[in-house]
Protein backbone atom coordinates (compact mmCIF):
# COMPACT_ATOMS: atom_id res chain seq x y z
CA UNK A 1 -5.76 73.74 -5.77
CA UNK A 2 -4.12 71.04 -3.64
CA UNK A 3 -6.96 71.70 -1.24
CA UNK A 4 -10.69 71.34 -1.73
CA UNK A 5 -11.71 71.90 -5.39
CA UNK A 6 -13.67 75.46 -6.17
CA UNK A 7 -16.15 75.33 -9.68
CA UNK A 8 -14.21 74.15 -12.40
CA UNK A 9 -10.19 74.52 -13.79
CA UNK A 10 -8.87 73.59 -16.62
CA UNK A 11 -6.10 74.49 -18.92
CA UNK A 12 -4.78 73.48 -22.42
CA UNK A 13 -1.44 72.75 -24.10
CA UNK A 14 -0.61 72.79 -27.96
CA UNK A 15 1.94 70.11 -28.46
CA UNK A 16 4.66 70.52 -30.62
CA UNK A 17 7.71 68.61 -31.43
CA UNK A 18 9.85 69.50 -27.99
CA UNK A 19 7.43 67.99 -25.90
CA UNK A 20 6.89 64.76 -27.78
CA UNK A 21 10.16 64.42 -28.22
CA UNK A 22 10.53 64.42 -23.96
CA UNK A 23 8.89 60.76 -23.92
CA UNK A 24 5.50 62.04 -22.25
CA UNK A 25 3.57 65.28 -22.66
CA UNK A 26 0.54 66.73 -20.91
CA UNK A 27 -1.77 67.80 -23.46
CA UNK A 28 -5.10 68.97 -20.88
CA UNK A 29 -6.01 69.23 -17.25
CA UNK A 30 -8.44 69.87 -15.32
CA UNK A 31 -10.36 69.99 -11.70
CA UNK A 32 -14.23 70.02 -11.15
CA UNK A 33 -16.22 70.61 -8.10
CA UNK A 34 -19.56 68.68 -8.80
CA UNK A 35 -22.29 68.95 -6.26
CA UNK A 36 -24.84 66.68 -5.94
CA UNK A 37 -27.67 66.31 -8.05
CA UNK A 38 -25.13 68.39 -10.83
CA UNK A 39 -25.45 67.49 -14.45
CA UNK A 40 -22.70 65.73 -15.42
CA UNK A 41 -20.06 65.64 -17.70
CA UNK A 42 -19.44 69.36 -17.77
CA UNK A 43 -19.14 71.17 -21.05
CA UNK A 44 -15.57 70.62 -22.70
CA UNK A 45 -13.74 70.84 -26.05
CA UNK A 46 -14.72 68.59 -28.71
CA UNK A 47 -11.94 66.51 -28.25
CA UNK A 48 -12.78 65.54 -24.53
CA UNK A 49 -16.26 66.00 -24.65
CA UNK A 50 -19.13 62.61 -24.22
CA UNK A 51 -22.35 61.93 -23.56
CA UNK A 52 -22.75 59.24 -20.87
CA UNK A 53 -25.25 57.30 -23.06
CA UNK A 54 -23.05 56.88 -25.44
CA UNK A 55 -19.40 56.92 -24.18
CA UNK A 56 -16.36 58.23 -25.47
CA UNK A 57 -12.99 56.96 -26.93
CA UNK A 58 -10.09 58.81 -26.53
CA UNK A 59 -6.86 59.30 -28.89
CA UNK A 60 -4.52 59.30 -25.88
CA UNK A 61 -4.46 58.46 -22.08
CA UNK A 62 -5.94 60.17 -19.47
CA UNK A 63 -6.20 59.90 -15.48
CA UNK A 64 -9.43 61.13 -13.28
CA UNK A 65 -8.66 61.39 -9.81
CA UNK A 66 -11.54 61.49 -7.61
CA UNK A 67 -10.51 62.38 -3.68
CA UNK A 68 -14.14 62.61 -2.69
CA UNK A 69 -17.50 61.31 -3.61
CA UNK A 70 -18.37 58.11 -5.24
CA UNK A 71 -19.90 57.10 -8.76
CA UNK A 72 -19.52 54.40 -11.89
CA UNK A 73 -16.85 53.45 -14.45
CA UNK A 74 -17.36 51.11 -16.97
CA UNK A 75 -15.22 49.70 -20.22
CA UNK A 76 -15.56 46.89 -22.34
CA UNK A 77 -12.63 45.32 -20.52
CA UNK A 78 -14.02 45.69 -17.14
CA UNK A 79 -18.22 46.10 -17.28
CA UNK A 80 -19.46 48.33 -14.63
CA UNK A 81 -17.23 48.74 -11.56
CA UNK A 82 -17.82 51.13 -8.72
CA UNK A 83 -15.76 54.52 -8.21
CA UNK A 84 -15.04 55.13 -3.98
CA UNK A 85 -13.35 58.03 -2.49
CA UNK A 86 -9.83 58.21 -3.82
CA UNK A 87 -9.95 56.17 -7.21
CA UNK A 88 -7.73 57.03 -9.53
CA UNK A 89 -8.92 55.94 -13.39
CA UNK A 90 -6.49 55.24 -16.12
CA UNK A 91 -8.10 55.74 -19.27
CA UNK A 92 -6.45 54.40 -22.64
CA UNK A 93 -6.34 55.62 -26.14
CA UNK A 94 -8.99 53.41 -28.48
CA UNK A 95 -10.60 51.61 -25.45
CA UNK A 96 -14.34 52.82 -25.15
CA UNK A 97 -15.21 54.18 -21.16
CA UNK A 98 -17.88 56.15 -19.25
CA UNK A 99 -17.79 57.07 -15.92
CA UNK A 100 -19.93 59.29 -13.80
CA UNK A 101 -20.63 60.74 -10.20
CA UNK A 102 -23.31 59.31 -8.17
CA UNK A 103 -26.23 62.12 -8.40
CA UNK A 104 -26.54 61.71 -4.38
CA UNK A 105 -22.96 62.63 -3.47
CA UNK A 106 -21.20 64.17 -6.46
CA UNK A 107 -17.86 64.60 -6.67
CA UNK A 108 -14.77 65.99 -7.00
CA UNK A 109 -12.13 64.95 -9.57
CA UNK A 110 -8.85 66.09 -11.14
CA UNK A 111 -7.95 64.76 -14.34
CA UNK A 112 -5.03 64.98 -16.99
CA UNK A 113 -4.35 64.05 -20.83
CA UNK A 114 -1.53 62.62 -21.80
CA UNK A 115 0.78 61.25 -24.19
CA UNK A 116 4.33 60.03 -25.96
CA UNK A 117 6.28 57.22 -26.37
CA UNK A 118 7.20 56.76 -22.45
CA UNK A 119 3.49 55.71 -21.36
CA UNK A 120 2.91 53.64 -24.38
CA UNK A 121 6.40 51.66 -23.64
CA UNK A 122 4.68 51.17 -20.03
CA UNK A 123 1.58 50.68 -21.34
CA UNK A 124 3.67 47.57 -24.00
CA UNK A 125 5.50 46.28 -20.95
CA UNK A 126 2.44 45.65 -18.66
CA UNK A 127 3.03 48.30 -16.05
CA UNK A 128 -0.39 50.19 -17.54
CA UNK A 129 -2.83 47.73 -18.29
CA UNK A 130 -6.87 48.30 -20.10
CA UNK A 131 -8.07 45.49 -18.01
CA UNK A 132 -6.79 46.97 -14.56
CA UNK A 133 -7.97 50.90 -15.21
CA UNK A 134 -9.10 51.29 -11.54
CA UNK A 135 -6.77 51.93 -9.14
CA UNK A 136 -6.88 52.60 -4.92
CA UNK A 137 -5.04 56.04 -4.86
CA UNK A 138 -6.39 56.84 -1.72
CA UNK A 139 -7.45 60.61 -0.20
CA UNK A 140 -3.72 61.93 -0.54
CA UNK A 141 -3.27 65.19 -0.48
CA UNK A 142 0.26 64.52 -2.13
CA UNK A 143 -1.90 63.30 -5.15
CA UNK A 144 -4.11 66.42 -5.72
CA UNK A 145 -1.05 68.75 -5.33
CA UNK A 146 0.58 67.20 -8.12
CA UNK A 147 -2.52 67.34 -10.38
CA UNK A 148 -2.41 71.01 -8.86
CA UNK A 149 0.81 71.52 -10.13
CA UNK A 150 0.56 70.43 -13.71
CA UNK A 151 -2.04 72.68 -13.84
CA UNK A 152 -0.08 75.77 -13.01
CA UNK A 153 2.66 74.71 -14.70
CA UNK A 154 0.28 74.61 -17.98
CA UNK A 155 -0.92 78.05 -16.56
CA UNK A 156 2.16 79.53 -16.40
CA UNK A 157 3.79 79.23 -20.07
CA UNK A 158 7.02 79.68 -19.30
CA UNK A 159 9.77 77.98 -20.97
CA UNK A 160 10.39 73.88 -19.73
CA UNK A 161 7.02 74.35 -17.91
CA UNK A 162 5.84 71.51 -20.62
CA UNK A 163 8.04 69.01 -19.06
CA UNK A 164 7.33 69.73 -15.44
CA UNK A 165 3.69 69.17 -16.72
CA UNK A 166 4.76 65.95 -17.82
CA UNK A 167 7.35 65.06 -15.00
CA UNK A 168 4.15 65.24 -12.46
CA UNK A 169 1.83 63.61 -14.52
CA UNK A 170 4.62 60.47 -14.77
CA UNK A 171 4.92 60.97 -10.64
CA UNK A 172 1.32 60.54 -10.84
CA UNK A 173 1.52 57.08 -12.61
CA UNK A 174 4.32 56.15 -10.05
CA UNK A 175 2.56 57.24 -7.04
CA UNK A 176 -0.79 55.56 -8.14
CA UNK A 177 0.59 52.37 -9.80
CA UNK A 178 3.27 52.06 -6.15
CA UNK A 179 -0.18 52.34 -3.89
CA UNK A 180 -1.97 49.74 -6.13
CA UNK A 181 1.19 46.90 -5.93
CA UNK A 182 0.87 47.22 -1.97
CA UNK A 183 -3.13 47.21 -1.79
CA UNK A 184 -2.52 43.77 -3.61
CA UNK A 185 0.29 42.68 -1.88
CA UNK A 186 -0.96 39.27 0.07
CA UNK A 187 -1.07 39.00 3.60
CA UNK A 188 2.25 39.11 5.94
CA UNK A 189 2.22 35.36 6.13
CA UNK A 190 2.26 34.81 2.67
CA UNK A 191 5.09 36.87 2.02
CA UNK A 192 7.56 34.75 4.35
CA UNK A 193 6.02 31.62 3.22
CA UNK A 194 7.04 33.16 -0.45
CA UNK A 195 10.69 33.92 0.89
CA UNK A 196 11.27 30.54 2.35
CA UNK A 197 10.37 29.42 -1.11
CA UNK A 198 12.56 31.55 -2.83
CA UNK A 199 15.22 30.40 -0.34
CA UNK A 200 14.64 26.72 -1.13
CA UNK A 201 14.58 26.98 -5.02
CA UNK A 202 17.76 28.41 -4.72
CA UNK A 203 18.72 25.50 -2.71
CA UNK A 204 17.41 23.66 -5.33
CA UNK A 205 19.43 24.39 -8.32
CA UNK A 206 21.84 21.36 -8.41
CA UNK A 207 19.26 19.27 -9.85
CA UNK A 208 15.16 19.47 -10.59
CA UNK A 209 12.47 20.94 -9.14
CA UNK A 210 9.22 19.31 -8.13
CA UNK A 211 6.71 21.91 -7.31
CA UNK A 212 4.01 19.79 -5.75
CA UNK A 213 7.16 18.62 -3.36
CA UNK A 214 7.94 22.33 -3.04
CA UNK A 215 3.93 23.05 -1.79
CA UNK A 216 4.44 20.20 0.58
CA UNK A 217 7.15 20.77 2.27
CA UNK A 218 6.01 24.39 2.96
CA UNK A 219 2.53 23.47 3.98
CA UNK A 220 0.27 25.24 1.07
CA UNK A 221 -1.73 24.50 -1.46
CA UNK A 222 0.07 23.91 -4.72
CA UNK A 223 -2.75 25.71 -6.99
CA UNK A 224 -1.71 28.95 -4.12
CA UNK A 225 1.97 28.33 -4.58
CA UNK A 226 2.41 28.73 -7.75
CA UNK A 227 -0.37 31.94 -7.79
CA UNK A 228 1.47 33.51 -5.13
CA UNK A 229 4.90 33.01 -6.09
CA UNK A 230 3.88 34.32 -9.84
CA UNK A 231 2.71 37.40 -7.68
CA UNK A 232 5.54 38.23 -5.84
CA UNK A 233 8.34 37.45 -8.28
CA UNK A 234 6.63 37.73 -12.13
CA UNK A 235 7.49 34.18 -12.22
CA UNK A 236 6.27 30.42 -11.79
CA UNK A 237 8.32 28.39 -9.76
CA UNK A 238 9.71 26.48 -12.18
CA UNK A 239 10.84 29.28 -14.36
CA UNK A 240 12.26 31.06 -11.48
CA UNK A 241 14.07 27.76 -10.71
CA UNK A 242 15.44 27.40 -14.24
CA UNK A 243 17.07 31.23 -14.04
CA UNK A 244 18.34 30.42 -10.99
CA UNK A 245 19.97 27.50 -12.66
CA UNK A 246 21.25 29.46 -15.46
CA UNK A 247 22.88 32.07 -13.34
CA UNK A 248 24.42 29.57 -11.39
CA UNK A 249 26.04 27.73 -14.92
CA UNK A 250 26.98 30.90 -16.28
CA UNK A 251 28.95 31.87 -12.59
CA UNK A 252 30.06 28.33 -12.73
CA UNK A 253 31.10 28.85 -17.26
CA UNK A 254 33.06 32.25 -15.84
CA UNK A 255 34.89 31.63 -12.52
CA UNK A 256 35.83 28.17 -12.82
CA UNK A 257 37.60 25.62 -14.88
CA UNK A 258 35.40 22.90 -14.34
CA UNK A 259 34.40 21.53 -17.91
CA UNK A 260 30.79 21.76 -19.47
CA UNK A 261 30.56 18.14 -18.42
CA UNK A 262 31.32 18.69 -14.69
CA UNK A 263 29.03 21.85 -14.60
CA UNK A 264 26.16 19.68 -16.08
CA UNK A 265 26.35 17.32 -13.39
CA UNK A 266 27.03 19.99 -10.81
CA UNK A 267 24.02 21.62 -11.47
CA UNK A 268 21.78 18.01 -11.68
CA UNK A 269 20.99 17.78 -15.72
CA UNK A 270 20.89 14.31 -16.96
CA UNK A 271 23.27 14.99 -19.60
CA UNK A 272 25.77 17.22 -20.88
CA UNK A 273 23.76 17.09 -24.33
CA UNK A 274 20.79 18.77 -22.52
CA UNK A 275 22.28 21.51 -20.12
CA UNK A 276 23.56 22.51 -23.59
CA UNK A 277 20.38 23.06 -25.39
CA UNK A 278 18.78 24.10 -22.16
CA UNK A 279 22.15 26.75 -21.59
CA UNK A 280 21.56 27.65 -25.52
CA UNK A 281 17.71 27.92 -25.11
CA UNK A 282 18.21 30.74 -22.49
CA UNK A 283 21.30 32.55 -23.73
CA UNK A 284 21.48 32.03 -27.20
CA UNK A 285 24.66 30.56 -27.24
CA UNK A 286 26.42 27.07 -26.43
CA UNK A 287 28.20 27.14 -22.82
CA UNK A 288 31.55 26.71 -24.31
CA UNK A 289 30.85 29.99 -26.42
CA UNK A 290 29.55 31.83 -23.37
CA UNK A 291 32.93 31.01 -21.69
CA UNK A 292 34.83 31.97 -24.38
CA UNK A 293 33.25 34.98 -25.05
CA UNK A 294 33.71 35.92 -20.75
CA UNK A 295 37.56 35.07 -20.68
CA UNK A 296 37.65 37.31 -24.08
CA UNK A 297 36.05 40.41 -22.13
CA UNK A 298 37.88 39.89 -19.26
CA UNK A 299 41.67 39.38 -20.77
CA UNK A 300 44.25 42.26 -20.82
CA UNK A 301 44.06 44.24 -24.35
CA UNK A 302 47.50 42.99 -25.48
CA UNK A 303 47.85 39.21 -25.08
CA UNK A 304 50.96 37.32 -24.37
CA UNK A 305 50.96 36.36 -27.85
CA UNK A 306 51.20 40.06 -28.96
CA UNK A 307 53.77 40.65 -26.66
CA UNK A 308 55.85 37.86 -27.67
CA UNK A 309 55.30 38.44 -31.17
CA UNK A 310 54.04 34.66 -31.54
CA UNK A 311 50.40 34.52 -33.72
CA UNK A 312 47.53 33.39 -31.84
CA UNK A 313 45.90 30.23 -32.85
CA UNK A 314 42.19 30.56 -33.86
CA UNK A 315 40.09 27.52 -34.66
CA UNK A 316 39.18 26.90 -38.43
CA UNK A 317 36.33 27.87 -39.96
CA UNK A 318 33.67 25.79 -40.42
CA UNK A 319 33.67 23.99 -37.10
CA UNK A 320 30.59 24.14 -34.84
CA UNK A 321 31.06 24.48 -30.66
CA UNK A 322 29.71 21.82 -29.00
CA UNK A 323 28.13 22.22 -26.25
C-alpha cells in the first residue's frame, strides 16, 4: 500500500466508547487508483457518499491525500482552488466541499475519517483551520505508508489496533501541518531581519516601543514588519514587546527587592499607577500581590514564626493592595 495504489481499499471502524474516549478515532479509510477519463467519486457508504454537482457535508473530519495526478477542490471558505501532485485536503465537519480528479490525468488518493475531542481542540486553537484546507504535503512516501498503515491496522481487528489507527492519522496532521509552516516560512533574509528584531525589542523593554522607529532602524517596510514579525512569532511587535516587559517585571517582582516604584521606572512606565494596571491587565493581579504570592511559594514550609512559636502577622481584612 505504501507504494503505487492498485483499484480501490477501504476499510471501516464501528466506534464505541474506548476509542472516543482516546481523544481521536479513525472511523474510515481508504485508497483509490483512478485512471483517467474514470468516473468519479467511486461508489461508497451513504455516509461518505456525494455527487459532485451537488457537494457533500460531512459530520466529522477527513484528509484526501493525493501523491499523483491533479484535479479541483472547492468550499465556501476557499472557492475553487487547484489540487497538484501531493496535496493533502483537510476536510471539516459542517463545512460544504467538492473535489475531483482532472478527467485527463486522474489520480490517486488516500483518505481517512476522523474524529474526537483532540482534533476539534486543534481545530478551536487554530492549528486546523476551514479557510486553509489545502495543504503542500508533497510526494512522500513516508505519507502514504502511514495512510497504509491505518488501513491495516483497521484491517487487522486486533485489540489497541483502534488507537494505532488514530496515532497515524494524528502523525498525519503533524507531518502535513510541519511541511505547510516551512512552505510558508519567508525567505532566509527575512528570518534574520526578524531575529535582529526580536533581539532589539528585548533591548527595548526599559521603556516604549515605537514600531515605525523599529522598521527604520532595520531597513523595512513597517506595513512588512509588523506582517512578518506576526508570522514568525504569533505576535505584533508591540504585543511581543509588552510580554517581554511583563516577564522582565515579574523576574524583577521575584528576585529583587527593588520596590514597585523602582521596577516601574526600571522598566520605562510613566508611573507607578500605570505599570500597575498594565502588570494587573496581564496577570490578573497587582505587582505587590504577585510578589507576595512568589516569596509565599518559595518559603520553607515551617516559618520562623512557627518555629519560634511567635504568631505571624497578617494584614486586616478589608484592605486593598496597591499597586
Amino acid at each position: 500500500m505504501a507504494g503505487k495504489i492498485r483499484g480501490a481499499h477501504f476499510r471501516y471502524l464501528p466506534v464505541g466508547p474506548a476509542e472516543r474516549d482516546w481523544g481521536i478515532h479513525v472511523s474510515a479509510a481508504g485508497a483509490f487508483a483512478i485512471p483517467p477519463g474514470s468516473p468519479y467519486p467511486l461508489p461508497a457508504p451513504r455516509a461518505y457518499r456525494f455527487r459532485y454537482d451537488r457537494g457533500r457535508v460531512l459530520s466529522e473530519y477527513a484528509m484526501v491525500y493525493v501523491p499523483r495526478g491533479r484535479g479541483t477542490f472547492e468550499s465556501r471558505e476557499t472557492g475553487p482552488r487547484p489540487v497538484t501532485p501531493g496535496t493533502l485536503m483537510l476536510l471539516f465537519p459542517g463545512r460544504w466541499h467538492r473535489y475531483r480528479p482532472d478527467p485527463r490525468t486522474g489520480w490517486d488518493e488516500y483518505w481517512v475519517c476522523f474524529d474526537g475531542e483532540h482534533v476539534r481542540d486543534l481545530e478551536q486553537r487554530g492549528f486546523l483551520r476551514p479557510r486553509e484546507p489545502l495543504h503542500r504535503a508533497g510526494a512522500s512516501p513516508g505519507l502514504a505508508a502511514l495512510f497504509a498503515g491505518i488501513m491495516d491496522a483497521l484491517r487487522s481487528g486486533e485489540l489497541g489496533s483502534a488507537q494505532v489507527a488514530a496515532a497515524d492519522a494524528l502523525a498525519v496532521l503533524a507531518r502535513v501541518l510541519s511541511a505547510s509552516r516551512r512552505a510558508r516560512r519567508v525567505d532566509r533574509r527575512a528570518e534574520q531581519v526578524i531575529l535582529k528584531a526580536k533581539q532589539l525589542v528585548v533591548r527595548a523593554a526599559a521603556g516604549p516601543l515605537r514600531v515605525p522607529e523599529l522598521a527604520r532602524e532595520l531597513g523595512v517596510g513597517y506595513s512588512w514588519l509588523r506582517q512578518t514579525f506576526r508570522q514568525h512569532t504569533g505576535l505584533a511587535p508591540a504585543r511581543y514587546h509588552a510580554q517581554v516587559r511583563l516577564h522582565k517585571a515579574q523576574e524583577l517582582l521575584e528576585g529583587t527587592d527593588l520596590s514597585v516604584k523602582e521596577i516601574a521606572l526600571e522598566l520605562g512606565y510613566d508611573t507607578q499607577s500605570y505599570f500597575s494596571r498594565a502588570f494587573r491587565k496581564e496577570t490578573g493581579r497587582w505587582p505587590t500581590d504577585w510578589r507576595a504570592a512568589c516569596r509565599r511559594a518559595s518559603a520553607p514550609a515551617e516559618s520562623a514564626s512557627q518555629l519560634s512559636g511567635r504568631p505571624s502577622i497578617r494584614p486586616a481584612r478589608g484592605l486593598k493592595s496597591e499597586g
